[in-house]
N, C-alpha and C. Protein backbone atom coordinates (compact mmCIF):
# COMPACT_ATOMS: atom_id res chain seq x y z
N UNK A 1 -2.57 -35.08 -32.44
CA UNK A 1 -3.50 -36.00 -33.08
C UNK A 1 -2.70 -36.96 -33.95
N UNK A 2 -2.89 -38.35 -34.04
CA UNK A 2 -2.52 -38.99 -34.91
C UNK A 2 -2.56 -39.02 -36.44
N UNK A 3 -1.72 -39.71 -37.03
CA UNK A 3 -2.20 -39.98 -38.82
C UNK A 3 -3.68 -40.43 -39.06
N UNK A 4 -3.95 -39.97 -40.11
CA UNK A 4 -5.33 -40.30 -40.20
C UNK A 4 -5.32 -42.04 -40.72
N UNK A 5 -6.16 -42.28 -40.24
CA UNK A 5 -6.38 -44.41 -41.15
C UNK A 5 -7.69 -44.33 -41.36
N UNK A 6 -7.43 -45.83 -42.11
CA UNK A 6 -8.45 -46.01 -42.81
C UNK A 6 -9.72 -46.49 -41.83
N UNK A 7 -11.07 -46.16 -41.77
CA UNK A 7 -12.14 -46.33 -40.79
C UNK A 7 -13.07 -47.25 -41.41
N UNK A 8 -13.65 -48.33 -41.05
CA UNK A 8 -14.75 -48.81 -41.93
C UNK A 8 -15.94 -48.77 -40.84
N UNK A 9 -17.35 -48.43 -41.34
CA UNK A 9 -18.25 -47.69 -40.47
C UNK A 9 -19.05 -48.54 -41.15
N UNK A 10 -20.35 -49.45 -40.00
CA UNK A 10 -21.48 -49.75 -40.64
C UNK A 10 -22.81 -48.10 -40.67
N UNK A 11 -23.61 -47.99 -41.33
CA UNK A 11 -24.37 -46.94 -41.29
C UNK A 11 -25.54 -47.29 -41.84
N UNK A 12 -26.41 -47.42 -41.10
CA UNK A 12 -28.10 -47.80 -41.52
C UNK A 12 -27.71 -48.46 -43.22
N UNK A 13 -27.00 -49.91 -42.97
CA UNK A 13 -27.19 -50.76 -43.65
C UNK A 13 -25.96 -50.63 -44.61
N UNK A 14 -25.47 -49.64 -44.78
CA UNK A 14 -24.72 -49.55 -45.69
C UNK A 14 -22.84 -49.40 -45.20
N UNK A 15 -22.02 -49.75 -45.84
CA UNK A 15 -20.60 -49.23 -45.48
C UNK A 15 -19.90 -48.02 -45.83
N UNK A 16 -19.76 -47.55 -45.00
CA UNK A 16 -18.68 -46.01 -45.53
C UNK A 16 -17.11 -46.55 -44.91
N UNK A 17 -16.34 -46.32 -45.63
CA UNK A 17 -14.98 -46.26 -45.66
C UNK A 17 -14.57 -45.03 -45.72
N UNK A 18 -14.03 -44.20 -44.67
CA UNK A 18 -13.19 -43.27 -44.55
C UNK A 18 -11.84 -43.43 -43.66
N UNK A 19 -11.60 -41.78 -44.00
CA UNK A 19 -10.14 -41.46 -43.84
C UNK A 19 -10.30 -40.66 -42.43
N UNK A 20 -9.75 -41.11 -41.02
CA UNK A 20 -9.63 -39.84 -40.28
C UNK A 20 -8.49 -40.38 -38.87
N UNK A 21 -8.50 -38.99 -38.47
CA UNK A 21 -7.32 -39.40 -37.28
C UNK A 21 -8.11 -39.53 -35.39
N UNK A 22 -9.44 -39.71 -36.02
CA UNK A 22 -10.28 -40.15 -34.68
C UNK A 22 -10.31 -41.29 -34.58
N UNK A 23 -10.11 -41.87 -33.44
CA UNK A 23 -10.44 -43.22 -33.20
C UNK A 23 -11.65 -43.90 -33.71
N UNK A 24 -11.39 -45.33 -34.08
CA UNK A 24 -12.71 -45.72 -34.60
C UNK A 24 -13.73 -46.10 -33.83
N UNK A 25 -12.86 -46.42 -32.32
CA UNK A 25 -14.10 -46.25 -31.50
C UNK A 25 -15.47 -44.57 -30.98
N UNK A 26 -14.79 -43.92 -31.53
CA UNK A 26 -15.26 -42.70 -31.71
C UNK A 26 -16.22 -42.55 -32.51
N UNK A 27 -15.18 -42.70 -33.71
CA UNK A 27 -16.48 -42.75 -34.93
C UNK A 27 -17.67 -43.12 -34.94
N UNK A 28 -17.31 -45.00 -34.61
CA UNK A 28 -18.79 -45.66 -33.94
C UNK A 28 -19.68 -44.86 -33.43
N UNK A 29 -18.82 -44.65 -32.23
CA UNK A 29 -20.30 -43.97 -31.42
C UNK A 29 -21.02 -42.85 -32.20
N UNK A 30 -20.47 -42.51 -32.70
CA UNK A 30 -20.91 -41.30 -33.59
C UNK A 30 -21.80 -41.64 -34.78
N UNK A 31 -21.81 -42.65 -35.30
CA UNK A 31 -22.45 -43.55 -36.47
C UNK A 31 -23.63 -44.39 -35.59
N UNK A 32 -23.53 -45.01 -34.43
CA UNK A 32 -24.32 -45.62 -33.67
C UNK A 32 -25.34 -44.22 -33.32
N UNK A 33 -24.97 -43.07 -32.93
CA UNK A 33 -25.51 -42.03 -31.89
C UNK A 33 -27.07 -41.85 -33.45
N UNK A 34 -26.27 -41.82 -34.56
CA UNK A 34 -26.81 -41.41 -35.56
C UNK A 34 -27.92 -42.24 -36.06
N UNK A 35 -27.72 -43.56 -35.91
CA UNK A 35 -28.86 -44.54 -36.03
C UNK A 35 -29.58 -44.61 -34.94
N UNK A 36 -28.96 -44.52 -34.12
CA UNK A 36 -30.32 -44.78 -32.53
C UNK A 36 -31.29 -42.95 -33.04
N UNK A 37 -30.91 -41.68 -33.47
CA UNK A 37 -31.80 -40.82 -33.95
C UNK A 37 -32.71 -40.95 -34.91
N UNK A 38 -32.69 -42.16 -36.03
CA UNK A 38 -33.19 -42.24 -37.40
C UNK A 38 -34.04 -43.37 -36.43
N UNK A 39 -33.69 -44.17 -35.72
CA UNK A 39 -34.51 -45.45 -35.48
C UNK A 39 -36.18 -45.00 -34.63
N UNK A 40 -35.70 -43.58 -34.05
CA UNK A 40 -36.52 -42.43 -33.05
C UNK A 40 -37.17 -42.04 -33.98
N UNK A 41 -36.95 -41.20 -35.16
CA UNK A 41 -37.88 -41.08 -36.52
C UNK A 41 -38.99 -42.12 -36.82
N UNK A 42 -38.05 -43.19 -37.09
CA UNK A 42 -38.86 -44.37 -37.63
C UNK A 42 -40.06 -44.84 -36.89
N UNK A 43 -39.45 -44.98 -35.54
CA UNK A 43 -40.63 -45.53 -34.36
C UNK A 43 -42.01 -44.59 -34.29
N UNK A 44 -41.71 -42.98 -34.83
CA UNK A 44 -42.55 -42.12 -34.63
C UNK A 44 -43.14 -41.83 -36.05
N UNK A 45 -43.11 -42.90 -37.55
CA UNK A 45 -43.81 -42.65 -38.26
C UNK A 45 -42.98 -42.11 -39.42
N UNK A 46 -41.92 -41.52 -39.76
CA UNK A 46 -41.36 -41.33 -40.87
C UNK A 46 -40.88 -42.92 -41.65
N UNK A 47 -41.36 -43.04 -42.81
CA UNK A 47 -40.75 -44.11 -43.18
C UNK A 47 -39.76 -44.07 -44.50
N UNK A 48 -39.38 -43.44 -44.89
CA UNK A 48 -38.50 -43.10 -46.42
C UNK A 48 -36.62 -42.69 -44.85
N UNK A 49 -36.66 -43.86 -45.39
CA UNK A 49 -34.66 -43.91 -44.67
C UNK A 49 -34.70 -42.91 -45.16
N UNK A 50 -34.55 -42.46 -46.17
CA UNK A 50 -33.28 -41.26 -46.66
C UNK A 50 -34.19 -39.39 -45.72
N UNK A 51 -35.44 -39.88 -45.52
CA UNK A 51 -36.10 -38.41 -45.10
C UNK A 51 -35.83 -38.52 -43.24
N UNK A 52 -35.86 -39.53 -43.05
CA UNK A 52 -35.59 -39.83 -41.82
C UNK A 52 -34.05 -39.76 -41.12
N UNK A 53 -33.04 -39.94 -42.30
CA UNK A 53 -31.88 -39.18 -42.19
C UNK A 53 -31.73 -37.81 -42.12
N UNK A 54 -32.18 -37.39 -42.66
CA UNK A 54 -32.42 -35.78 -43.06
C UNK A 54 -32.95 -35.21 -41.77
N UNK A 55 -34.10 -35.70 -41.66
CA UNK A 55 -34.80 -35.35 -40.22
C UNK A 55 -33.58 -35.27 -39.03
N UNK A 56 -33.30 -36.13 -38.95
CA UNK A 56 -32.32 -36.73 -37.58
C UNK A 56 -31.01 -35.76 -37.84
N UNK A 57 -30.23 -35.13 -39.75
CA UNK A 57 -29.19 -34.39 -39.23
C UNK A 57 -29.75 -33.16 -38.87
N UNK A 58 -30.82 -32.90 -39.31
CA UNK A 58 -31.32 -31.24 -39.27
C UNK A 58 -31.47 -30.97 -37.68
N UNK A 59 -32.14 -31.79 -37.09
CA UNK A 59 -32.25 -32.50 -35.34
C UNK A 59 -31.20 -32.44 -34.56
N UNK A 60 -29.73 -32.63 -35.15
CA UNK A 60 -28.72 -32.96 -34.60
C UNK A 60 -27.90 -31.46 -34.53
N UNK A 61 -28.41 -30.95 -35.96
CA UNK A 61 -27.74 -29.57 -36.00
C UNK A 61 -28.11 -28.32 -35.83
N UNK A 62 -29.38 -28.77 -34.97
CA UNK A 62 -29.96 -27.91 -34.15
C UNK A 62 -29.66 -27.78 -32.97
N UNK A 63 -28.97 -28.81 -32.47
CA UNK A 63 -28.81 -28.80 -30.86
C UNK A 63 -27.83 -28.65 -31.21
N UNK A 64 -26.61 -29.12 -32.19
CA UNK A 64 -25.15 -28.10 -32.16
C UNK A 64 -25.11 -26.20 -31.66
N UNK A 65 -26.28 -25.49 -32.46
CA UNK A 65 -26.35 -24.38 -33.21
C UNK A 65 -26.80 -24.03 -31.88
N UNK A 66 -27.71 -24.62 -31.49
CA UNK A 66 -28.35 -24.37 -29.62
C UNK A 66 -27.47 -24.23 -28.91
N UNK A 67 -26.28 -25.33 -28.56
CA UNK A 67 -25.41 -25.03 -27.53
C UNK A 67 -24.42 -24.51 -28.08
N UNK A 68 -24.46 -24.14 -29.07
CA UNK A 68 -23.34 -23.09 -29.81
C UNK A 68 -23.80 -22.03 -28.92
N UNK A 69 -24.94 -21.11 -28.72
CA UNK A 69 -25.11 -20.60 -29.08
C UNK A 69 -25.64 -20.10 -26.94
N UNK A 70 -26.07 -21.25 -26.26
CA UNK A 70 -25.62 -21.49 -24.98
C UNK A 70 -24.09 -20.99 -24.23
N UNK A 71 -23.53 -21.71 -25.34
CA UNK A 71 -22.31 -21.35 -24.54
C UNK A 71 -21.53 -20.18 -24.59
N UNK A 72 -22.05 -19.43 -26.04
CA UNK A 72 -21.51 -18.08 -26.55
C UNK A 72 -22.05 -16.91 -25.14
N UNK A 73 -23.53 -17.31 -24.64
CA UNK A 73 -24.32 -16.77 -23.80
C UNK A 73 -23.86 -16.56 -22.47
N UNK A 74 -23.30 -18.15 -22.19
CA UNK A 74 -22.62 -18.27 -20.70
C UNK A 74 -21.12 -18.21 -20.32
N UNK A 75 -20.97 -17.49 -21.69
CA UNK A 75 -19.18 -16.95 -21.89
C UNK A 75 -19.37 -14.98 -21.54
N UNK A 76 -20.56 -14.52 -21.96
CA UNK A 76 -20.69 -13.58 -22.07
C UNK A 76 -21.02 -13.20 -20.65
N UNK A 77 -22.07 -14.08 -20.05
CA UNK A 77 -22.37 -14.40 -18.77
C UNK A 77 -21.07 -13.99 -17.72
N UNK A 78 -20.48 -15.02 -18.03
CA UNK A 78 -19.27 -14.82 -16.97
C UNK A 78 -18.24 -13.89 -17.10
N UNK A 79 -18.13 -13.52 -18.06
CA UNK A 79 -17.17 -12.27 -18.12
C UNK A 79 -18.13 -10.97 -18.18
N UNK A 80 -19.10 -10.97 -17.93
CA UNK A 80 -19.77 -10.10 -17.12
C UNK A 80 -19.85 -10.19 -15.50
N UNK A 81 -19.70 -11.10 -14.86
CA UNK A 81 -19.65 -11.29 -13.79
C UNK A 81 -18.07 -10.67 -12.81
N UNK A 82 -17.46 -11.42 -14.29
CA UNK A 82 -16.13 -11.64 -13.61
C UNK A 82 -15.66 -9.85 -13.28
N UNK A 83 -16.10 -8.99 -14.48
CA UNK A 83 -16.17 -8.17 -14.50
C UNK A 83 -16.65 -7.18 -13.50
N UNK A 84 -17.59 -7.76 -12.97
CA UNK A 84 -18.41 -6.76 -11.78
C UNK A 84 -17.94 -6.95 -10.67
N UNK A 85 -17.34 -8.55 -10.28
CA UNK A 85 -16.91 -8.85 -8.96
C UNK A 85 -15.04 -7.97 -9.26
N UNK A 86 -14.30 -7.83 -10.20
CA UNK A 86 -13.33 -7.19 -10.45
C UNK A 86 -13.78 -5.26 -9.78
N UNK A 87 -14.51 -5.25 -10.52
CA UNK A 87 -14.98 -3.55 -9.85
C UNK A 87 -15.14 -3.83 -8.36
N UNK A 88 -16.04 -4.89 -8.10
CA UNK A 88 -16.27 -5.02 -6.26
C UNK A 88 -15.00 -5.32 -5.46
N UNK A 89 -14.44 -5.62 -6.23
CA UNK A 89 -13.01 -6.08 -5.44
C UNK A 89 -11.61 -4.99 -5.72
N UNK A 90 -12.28 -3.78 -6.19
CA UNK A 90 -11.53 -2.63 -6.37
C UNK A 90 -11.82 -1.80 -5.68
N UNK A 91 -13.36 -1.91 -5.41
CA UNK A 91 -13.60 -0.61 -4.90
C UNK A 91 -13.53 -0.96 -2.93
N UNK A 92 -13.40 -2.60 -2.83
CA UNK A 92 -13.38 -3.25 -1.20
C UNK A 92 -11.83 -3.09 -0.86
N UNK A 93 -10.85 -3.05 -1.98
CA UNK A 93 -9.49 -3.03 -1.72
C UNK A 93 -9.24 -1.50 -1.56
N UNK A 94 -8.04 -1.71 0.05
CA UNK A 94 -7.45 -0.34 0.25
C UNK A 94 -6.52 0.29 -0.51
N UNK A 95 -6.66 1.27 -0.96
CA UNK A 95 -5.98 1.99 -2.03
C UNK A 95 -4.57 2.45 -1.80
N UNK A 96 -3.06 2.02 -2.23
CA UNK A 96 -2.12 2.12 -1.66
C UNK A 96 -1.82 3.39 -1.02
N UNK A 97 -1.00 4.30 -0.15
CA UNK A 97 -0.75 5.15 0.21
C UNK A 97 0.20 6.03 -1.25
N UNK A 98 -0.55 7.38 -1.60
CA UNK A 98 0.40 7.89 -2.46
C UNK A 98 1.83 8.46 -1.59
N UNK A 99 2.80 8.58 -2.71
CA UNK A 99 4.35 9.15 -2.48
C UNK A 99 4.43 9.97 -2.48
């Protein structure tokens, strides 16, 4: 990863200036992803910006915590699998000749 630089971010009206070693085209999207969620609030009736932020991270960090929580599932998933086709493929394999 690179040195971190300096980032300047527009954000529902306002500027944040930070420090990081992500690209700023990254960031964007990440600051954009975040307003196109608050603008989804807005269209549907929340009107206080700051509750409509709130709304949109709690929203956001739910579907983190979801596919956190997906993928913990379909890790467990497959090494259960992997596991059973390992037994099937022990018990289909010929067993060497003992000495």
């Amino acid at each position: 990863m690179s040195e971190p630089r300096r980032v300047e971010l527009q954000l529902l009206g306002q500027t944040l200036v930070l420090r990081s070693a992500e690209s700023p085209e990254y960031l964007r999207s990440l600051a954009a992803y975040l307003e196109e969620r608050v603008a989804e609030l807005k269209r549907s009736g929340v009107k206080d910006p700051q509750a409509a932020l709130a709304l949109a991270a709690l929203d956001i960090i739910d579907e983190l915590f979801r596919a956190r929580s997906d993928k913990g599932r379909a890790e467990g998933d497959l090494g259960a699998r992997l596991g059973a086709l390992a037994t099937l493929l022990e018990r289909a394999t010929p067993k060497p000749p003992e000495r």
